[in-house]
N, C-alpha and C. Protein backbone atom coordinates (compact mmCIF):
# COMPACT_ATOMS: atom_id res chain seq x y z
N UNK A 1 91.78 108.46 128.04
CA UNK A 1 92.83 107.48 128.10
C UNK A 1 94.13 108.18 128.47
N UNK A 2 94.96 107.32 129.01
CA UNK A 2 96.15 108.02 129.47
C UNK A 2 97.18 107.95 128.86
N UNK A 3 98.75 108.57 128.63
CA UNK A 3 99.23 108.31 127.77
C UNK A 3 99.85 106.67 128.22
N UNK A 4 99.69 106.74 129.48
CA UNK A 4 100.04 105.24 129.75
C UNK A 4 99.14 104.25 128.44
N UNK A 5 98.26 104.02 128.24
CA UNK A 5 97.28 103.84 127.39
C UNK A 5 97.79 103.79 126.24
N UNK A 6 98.32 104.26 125.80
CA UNK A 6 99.03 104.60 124.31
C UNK A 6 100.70 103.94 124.13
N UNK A 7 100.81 103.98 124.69
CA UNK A 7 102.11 103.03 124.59
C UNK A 7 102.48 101.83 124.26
N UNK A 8 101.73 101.30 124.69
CA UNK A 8 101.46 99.55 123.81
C UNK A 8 101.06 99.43 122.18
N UNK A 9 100.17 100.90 121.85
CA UNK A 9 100.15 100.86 120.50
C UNK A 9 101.43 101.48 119.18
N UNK A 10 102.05 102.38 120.56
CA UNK A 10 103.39 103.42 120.17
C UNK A 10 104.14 102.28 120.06
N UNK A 11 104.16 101.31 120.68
CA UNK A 11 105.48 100.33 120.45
C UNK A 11 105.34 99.26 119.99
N UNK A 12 104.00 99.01 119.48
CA UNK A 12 103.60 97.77 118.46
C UNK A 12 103.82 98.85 117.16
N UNK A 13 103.11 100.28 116.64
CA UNK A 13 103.91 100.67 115.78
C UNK A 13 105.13 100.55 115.19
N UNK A 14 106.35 101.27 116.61
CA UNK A 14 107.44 100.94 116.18
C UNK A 14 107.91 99.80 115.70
N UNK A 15 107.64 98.93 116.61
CA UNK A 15 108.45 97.49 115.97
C UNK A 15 107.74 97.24 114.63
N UNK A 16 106.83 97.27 114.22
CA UNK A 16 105.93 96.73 113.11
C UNK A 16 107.21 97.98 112.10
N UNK A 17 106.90 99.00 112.29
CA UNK A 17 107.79 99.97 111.37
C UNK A 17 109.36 99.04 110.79
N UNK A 18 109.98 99.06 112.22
CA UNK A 18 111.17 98.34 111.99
C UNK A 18 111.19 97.44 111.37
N UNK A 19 110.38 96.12 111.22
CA UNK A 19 110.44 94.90 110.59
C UNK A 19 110.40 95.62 109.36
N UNK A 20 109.60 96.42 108.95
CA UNK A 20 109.24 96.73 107.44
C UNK A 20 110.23 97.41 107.02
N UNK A 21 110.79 97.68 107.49
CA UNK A 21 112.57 98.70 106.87
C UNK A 21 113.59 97.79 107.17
N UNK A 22 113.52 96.72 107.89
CA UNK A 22 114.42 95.67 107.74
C UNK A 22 114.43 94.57 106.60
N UNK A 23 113.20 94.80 106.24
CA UNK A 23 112.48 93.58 105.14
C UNK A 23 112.76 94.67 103.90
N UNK A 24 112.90 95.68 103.75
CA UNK A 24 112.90 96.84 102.55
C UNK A 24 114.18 96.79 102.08
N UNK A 25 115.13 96.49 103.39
CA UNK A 25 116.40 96.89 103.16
C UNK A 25 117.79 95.66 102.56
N UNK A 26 117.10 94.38 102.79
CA UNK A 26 117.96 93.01 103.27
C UNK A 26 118.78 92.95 104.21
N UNK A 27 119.54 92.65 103.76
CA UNK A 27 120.49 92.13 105.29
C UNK A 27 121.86 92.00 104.74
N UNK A 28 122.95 92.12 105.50
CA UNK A 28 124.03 91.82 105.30
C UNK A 28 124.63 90.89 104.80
N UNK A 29 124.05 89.58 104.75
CA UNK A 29 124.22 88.43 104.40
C UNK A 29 123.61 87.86 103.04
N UNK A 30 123.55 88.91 102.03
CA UNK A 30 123.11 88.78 100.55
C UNK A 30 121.48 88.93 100.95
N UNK A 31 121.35 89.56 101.53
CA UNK A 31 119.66 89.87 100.94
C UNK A 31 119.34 90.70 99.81
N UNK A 32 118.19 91.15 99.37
CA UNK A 32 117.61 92.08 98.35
C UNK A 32 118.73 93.19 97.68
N UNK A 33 118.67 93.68 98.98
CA UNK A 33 119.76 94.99 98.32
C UNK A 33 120.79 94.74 99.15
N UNK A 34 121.66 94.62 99.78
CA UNK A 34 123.06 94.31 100.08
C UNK A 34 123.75 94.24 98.98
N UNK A 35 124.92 95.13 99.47
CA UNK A 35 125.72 95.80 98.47
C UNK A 35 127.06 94.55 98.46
N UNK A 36 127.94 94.33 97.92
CA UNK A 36 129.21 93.60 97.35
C UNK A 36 130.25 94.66 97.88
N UNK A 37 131.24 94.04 98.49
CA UNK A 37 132.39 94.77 99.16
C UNK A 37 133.36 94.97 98.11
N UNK A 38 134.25 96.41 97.92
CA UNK A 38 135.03 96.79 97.12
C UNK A 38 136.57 95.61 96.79
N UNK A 39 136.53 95.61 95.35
CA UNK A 39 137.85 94.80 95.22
C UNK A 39 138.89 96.02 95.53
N UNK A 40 140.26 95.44 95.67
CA UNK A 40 141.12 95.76 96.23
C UNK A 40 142.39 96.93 94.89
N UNK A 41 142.31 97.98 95.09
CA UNK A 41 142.48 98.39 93.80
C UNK A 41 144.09 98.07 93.45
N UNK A 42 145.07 97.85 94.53
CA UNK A 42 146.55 97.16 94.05
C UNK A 42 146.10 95.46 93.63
N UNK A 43 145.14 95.11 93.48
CA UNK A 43 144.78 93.80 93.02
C UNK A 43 145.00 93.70 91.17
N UNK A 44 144.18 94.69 91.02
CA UNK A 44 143.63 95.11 90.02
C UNK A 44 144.66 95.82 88.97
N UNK A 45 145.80 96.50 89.32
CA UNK A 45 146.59 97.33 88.69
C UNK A 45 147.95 97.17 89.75
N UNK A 46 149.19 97.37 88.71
CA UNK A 46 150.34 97.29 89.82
C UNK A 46 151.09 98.58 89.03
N UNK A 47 152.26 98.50 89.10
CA UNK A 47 153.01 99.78 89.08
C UNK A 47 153.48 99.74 87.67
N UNK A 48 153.31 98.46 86.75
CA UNK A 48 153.55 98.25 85.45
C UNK A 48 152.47 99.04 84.79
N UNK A 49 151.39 98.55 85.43
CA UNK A 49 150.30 98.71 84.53
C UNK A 49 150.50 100.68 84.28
N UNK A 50 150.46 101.35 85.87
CA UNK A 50 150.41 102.60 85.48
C UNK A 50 151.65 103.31 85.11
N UNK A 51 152.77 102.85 84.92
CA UNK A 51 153.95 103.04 83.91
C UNK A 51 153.53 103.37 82.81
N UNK A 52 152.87 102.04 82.12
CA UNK A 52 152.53 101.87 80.92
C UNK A 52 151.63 102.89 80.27
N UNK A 53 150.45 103.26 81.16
CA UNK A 53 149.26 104.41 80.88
C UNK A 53 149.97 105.46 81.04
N UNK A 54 150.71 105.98 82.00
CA UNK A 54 150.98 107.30 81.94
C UNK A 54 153.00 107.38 81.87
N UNK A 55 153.12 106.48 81.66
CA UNK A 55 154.83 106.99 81.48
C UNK A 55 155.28 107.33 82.51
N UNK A 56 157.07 107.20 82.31
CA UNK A 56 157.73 108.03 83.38
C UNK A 56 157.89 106.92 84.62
N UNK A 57 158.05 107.24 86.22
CA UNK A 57 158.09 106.03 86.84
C UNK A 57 157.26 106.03 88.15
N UNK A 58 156.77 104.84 88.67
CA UNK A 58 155.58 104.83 89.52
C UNK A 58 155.94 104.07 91.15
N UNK A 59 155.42 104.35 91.68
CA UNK A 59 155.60 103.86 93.09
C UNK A 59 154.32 103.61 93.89
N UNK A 60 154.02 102.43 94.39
CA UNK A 60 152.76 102.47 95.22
C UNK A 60 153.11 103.27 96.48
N UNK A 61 151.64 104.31 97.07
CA UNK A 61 152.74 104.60 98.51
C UNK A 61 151.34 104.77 99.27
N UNK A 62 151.36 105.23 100.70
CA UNK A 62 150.56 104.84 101.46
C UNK A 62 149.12 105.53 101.14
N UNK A 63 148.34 104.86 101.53
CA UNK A 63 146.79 105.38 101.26
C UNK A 63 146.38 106.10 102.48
N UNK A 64 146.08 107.39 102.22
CA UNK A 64 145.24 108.22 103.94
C UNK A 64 144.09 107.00 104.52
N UNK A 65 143.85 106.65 105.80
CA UNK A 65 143.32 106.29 106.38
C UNK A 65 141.71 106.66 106.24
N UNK A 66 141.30 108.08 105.29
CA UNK A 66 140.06 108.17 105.75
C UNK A 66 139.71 107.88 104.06
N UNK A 67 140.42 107.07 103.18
CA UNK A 67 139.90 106.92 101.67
C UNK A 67 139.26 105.30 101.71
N UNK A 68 138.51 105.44 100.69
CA UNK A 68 137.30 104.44 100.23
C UNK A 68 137.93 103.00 100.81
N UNK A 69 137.22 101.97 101.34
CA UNK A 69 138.20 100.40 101.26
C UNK A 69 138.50 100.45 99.91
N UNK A 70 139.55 99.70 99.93
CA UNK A 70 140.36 99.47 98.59
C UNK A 70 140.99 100.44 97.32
N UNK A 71 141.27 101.34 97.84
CA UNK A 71 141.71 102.46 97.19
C UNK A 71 143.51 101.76 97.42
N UNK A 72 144.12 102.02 95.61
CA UNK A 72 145.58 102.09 95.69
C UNK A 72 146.19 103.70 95.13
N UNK A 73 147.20 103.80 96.03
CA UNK A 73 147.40 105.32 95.18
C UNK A 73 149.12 105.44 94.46
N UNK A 74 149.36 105.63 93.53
CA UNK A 74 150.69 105.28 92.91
C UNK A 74 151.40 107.15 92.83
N UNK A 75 152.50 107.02 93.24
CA UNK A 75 152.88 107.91 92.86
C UNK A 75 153.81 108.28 91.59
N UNK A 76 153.99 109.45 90.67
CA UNK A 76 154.20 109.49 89.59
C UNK A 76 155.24 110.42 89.17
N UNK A 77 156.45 110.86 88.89
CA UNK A 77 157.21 111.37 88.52
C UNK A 77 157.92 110.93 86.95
N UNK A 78 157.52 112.46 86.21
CA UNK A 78 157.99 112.25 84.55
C UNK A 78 157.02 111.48 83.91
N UNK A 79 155.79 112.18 83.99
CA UNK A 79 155.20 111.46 83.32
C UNK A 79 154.86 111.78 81.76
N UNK A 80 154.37 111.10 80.83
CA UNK A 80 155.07 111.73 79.55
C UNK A 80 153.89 113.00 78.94
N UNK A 81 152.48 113.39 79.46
CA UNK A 81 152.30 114.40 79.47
C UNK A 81 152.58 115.82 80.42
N UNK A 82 153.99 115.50 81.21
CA UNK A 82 154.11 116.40 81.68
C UNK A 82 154.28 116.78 82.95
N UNK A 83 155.44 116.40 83.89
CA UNK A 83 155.02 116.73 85.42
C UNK A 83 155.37 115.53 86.09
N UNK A 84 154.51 115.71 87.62
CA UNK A 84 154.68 114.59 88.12
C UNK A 84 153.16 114.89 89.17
N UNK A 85 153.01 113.96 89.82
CA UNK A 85 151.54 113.69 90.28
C UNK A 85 151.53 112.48 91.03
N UNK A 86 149.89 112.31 91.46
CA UNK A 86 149.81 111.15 91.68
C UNK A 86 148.53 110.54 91.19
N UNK A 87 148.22 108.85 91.11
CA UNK A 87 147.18 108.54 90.70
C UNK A 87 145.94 107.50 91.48
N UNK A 88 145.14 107.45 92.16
CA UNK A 88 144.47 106.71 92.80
C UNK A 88 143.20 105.63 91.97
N UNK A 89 143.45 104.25 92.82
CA UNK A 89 142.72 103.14 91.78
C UNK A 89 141.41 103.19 92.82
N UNK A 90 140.46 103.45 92.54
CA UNK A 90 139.56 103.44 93.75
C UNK A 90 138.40 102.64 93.14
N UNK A 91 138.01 101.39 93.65
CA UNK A 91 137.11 100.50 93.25
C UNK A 91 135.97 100.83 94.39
N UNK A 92 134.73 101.03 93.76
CA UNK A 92 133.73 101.17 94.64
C UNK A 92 133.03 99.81 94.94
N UNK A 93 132.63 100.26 96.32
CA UNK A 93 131.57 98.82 96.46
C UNK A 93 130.37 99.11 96.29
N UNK A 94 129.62 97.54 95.52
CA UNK A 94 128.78 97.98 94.77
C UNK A 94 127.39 98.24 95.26
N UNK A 95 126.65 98.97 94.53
CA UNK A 95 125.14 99.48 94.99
C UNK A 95 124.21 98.91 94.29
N UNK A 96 123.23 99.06 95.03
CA UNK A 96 121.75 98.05 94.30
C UNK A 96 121.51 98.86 92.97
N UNK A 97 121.77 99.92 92.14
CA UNK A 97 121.95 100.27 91.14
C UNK A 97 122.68 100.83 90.80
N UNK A 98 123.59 100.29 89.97
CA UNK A 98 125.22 101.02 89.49
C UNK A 98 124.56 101.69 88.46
N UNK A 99 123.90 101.40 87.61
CA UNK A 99 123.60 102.24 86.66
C UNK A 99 123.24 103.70 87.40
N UNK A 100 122.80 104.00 88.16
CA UNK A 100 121.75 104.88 88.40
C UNK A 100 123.25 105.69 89.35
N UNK A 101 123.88 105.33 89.69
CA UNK A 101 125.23 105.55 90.73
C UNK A 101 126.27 106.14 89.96
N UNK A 102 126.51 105.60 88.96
CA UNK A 102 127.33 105.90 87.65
C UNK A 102 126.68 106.97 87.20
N UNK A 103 125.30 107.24 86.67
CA UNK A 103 125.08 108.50 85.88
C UNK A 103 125.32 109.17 86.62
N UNK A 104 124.78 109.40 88.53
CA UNK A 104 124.89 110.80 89.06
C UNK A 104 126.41 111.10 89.19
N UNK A 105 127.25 109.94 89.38
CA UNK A 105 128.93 110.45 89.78
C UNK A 105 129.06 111.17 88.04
N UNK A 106 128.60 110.93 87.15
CA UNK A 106 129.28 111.38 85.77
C UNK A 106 128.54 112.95 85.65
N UNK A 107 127.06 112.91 86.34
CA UNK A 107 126.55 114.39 86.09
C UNK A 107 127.11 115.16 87.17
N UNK A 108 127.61 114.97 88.34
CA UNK A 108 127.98 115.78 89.37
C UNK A 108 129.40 116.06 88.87
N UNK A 109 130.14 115.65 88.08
CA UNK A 109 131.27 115.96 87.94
C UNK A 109 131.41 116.73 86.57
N UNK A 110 130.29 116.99 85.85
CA UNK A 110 130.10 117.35 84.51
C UNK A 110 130.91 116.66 83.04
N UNK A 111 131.14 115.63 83.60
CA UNK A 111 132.14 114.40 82.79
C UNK A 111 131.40 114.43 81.64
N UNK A 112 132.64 113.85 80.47
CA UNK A 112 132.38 113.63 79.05
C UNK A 112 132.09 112.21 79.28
N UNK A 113 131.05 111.55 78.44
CA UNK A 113 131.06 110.13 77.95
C UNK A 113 132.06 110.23 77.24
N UNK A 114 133.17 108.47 77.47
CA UNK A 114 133.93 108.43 77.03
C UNK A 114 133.75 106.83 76.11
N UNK A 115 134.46 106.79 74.91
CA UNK A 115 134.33 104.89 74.23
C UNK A 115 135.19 104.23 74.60
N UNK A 116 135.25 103.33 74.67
CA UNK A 116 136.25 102.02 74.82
C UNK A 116 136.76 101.83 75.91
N UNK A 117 136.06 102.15 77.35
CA UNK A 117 136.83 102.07 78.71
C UNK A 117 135.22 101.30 79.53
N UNK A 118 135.64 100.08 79.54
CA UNK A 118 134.40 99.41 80.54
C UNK A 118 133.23 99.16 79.46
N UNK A 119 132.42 99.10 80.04
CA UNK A 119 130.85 99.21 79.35
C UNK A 119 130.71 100.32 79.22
N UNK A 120 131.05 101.35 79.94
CA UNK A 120 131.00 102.89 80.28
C UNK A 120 131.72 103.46 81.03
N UNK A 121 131.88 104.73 80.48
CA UNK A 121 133.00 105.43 81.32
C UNK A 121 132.53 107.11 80.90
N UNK A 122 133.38 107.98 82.28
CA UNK A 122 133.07 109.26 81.42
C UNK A 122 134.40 110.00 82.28
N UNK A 123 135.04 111.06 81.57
CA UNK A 123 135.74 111.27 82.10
C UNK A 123 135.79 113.28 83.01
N UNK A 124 136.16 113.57 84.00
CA UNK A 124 135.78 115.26 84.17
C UNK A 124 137.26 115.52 84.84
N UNK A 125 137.74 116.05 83.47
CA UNK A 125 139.50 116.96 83.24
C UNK A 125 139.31 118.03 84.37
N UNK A 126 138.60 118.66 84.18
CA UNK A 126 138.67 119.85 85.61
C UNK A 126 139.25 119.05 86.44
N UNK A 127 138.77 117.85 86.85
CA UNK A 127 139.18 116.90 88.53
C UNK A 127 140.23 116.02 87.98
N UNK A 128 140.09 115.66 86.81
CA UNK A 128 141.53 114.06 86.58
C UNK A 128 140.39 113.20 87.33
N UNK A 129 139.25 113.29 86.83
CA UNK A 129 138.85 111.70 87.41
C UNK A 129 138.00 111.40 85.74
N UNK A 130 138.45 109.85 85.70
CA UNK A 130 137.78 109.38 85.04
C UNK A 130 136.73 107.96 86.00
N UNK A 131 135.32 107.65 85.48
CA UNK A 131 134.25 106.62 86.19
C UNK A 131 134.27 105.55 84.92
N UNK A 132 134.01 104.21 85.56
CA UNK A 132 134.38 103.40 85.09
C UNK A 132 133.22 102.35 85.41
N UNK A 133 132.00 101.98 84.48
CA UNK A 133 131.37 100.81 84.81
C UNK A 133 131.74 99.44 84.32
N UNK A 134 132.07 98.94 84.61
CA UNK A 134 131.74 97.09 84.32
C UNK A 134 130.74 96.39 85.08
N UNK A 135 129.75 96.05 83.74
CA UNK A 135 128.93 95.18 84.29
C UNK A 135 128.09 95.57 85.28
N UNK A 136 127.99 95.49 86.79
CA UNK A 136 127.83 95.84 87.88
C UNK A 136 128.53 96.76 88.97
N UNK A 137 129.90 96.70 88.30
CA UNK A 137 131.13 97.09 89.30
C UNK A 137 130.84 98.67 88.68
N UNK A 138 131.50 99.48 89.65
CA UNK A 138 131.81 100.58 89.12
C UNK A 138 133.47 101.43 90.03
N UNK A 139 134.06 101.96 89.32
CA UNK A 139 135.63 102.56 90.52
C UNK A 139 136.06 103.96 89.56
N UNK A 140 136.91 104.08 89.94
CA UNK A 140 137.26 105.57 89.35
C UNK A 140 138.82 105.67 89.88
N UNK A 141 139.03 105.95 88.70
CA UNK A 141 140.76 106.60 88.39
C UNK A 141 141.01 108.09 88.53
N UNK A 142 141.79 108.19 89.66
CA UNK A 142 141.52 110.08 89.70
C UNK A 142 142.74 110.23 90.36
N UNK A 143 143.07 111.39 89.95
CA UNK A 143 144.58 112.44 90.92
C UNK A 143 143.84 112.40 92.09
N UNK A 144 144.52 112.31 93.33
CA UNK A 144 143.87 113.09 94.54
C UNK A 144 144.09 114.16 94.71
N UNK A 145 143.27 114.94 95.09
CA UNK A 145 142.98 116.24 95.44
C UNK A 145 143.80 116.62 96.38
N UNK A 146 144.76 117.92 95.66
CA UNK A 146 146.35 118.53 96.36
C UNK A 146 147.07 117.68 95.37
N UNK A 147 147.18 116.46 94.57
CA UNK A 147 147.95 115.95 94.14
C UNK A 147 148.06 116.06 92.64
N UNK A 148 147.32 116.89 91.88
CA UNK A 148 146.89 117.03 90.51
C UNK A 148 148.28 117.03 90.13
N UNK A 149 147.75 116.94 88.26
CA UNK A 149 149.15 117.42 87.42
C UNK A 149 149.36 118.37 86.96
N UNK A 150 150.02 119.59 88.01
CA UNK A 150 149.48 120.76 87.35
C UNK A 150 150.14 121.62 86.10
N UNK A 151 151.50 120.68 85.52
CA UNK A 151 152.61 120.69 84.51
C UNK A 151 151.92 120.03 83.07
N UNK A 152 151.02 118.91 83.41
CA UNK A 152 150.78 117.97 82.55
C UNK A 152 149.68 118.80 81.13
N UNK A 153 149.70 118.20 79.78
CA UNK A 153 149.31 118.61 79.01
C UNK A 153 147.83 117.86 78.94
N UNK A 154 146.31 118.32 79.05
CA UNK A 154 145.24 118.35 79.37
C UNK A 154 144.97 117.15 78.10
N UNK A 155 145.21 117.39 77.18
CA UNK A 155 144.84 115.95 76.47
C UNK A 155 145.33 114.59 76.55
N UNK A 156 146.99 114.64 76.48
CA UNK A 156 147.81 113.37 76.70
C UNK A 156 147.70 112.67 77.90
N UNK A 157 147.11 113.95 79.18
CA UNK A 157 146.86 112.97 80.49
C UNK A 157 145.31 112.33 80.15
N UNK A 158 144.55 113.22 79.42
CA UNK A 158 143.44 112.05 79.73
C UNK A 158 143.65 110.77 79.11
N UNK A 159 144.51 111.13 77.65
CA UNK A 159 144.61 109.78 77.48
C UNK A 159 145.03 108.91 78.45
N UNK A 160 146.26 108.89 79.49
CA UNK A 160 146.88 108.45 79.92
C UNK A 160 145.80 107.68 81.09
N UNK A 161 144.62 108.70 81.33
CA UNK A 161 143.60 108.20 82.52
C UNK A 161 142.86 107.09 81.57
N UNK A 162 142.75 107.35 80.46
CA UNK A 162 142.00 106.31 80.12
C UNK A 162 142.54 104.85 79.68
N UNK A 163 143.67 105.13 79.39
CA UNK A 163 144.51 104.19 79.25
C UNK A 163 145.02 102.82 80.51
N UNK A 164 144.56 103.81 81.52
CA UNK A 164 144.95 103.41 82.95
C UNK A 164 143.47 102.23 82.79
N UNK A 165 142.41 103.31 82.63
CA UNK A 165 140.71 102.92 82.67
C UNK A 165 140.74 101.65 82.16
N UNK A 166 141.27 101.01 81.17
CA UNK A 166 141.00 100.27 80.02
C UNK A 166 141.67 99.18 80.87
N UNK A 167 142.69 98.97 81.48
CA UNK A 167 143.39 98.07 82.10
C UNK A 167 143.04 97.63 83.48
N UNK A 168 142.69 98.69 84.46
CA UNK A 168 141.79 98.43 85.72
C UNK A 168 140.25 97.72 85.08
N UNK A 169 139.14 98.42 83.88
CA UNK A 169 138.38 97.75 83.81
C UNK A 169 138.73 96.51 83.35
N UNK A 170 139.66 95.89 82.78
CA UNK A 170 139.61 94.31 81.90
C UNK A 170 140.15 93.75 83.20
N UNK A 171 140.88 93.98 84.51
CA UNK A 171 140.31 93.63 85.70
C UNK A 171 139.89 93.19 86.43
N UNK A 172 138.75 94.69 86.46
CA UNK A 172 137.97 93.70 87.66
C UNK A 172 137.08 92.76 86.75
């Protein structure tokens, strides 16, 4: 047989393949696994809110072009553990298992489980990020990277992240 010969079965394969990874996957339009688009993180938190968590005074200011949809980033001067910085509200969009999304962001970052922020939360001080589940949703409160607090006193800011946590999760 020739490979001419083989081609009609090479491309009834393929397509047969494709349907079955299209049918595995859903569709954009709420199928199986289709994911939920990120809420908007200045929705969620304004410049009161992160006053209030971390002290001192706040400013929304522009977001880099290559960060998550819906990322807000506030900037921070005097804040009352110390310094000045900045803080980013970054709401993720959601995945066919947040649970399972949430543990690896909390083990890759070597984060503490933390109480009273979401359903769950954990926080990793090395980075200033604290993860944040509700329900289904999951986002994360973090310094951006170059932007840390590098004045700030290592306990009073986490409070201050979690404090932030507690108010973005009741939220979304």
């Amino acid at each position: 047989m020739t490979t001419a010969g083989h081609r009609p079965r090479t491309l009834l394969f393929g397509v047969a393949l494709g349907v079955l990874l299209l049918a595995a996957c859903g569709d954009d339009d709420g199928g199986a696994n289709s994911a939920g688009p990120a809420a908007d993180g200045c929705d969620l938190v304004g410049t009161d809110d992160v006053e209030a968590a971390f002290g001192g005074s706040a400013d929304s200011t522009e977001v880099p072009d290559d960060s998550p949809p819906g990322t807000c980033i506030f900037d921070l001067e005097g804040v009352d553990a110390g310094g000045d910085g900045q803080v980013a509200v970054v709401p993720l969009e959601e995945s066919d298992d947040e649970e399972a999304a949430f543990e690896l962001n909390c083990q890759v970052e070597e984060a503490e489980d933390v109480a009273d922020v979401g359903d769950r939360a954990c926080y990793a001080g090395e980075f200033e990020e604290l993860y944040v589940l509700v329900g289904d949703r999951q986002l994360f409160v973090r310094a951006p990277i170059g932007n840390f607090f590098d004045d700030a006193d290592p306990a009073e800011l986490r409070e201050s992240f979690l404090e932030l946590g507690r108010t973005t999760a009741a939220a979304l």
